[in-house]
Protein backbone atom coordinates (compact mmCIF):
# COMPACT_ATOMS: atom_id res chain seq x y z
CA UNK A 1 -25.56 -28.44 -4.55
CA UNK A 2 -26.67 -24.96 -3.76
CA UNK A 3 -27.87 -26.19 -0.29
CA UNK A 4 -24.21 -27.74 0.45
CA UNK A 5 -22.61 -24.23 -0.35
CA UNK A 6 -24.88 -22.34 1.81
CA UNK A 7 -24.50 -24.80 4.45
CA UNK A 8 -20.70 -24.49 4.41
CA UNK A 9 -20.63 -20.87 4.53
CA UNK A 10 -22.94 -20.96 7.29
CA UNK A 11 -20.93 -23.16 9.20
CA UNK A 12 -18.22 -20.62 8.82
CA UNK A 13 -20.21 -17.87 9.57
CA UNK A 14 -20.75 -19.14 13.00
CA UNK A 15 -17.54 -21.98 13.64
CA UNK A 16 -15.30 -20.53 11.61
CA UNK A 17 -12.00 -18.33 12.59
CA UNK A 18 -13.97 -14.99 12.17
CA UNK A 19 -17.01 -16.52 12.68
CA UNK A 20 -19.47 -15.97 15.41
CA UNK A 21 -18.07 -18.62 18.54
CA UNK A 22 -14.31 -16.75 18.16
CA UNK A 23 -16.21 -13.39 18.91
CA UNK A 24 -15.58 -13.81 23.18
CA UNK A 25 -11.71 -14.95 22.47
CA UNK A 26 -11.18 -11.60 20.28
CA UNK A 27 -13.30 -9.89 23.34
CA UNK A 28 -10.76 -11.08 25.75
CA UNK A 29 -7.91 -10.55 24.00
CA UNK A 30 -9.38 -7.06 23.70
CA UNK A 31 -9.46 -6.56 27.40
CA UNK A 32 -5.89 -8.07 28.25
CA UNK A 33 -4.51 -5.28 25.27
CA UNK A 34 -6.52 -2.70 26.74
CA UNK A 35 -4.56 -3.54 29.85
CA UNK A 36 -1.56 -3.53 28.41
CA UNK A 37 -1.67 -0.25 27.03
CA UNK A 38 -3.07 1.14 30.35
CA UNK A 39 0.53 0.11 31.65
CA UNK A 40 2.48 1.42 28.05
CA UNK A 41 0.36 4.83 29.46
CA UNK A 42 1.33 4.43 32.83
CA UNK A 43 5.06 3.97 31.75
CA UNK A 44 5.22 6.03 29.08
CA UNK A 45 4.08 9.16 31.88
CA UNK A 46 6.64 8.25 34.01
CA UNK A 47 9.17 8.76 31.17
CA UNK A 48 7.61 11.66 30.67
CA UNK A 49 8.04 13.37 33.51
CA UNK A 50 11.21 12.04 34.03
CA UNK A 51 12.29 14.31 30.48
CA UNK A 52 10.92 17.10 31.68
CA UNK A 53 12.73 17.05 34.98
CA UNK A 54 15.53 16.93 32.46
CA UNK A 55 14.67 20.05 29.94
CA UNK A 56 17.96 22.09 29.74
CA UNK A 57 16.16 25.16 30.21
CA UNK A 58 15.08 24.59 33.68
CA UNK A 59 16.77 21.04 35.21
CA UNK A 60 15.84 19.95 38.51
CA UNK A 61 19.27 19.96 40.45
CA UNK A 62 17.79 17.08 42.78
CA UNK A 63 16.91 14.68 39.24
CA UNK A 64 20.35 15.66 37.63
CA UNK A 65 22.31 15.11 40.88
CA UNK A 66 20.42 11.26 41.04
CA UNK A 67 21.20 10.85 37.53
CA UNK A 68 24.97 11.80 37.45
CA UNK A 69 25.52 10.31 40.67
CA UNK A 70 23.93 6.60 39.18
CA UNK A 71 25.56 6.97 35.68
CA UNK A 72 29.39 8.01 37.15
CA UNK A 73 28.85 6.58 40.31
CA UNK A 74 30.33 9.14 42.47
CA UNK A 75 29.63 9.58 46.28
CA UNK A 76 31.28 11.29 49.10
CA UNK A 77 32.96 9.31 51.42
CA UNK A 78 30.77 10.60 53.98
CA UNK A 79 27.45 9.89 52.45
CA UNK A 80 25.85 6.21 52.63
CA UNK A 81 23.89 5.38 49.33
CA UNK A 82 20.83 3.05 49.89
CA UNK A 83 19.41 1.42 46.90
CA UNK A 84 15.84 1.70 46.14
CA UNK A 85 15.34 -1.00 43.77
């Protein structure tokens, strides 16, 4: 009896869902959040900046002149507006 309870723990020890064979799925799902986050970074820098262009004490006219002109979309009927994206 005491040798079918060890051997079933065992087994789960190593085949089990937290056992030893899942360790290389949990080590690649490791790396594909560690790349995910390096983008959530990259992203979240962008945004970033993007604020600080933004600060009322000190706006950049060219970042608040892009942003009012996309939000209200107003243009001269001079100037020809090419899209970046």
């Amino acid at each position: 009896m005491a040798l079918t309870i060890i051997s079933f723990f065992g087994g789960y020890a190593v085949f089990g869902r937290n056992g030893a064979m899942a360790y290389g799925e949990y080590q690649g799902q490791l790396v594909a959040r560690a790349a995910d986050y390096a983008e959530l970074d990259r992203k979240r820098a962008v945004l970033r900046n993007r604020v600080a262009l933004l600060d009322p004490r000190h706006a950049n006219p060219d970042m608040v002149d892009e942003m009012v002109r996309k939000e209200l979309n107003v243009a001269h009927p001079d100037e020809m507006i090419v899209p970046l994206k």
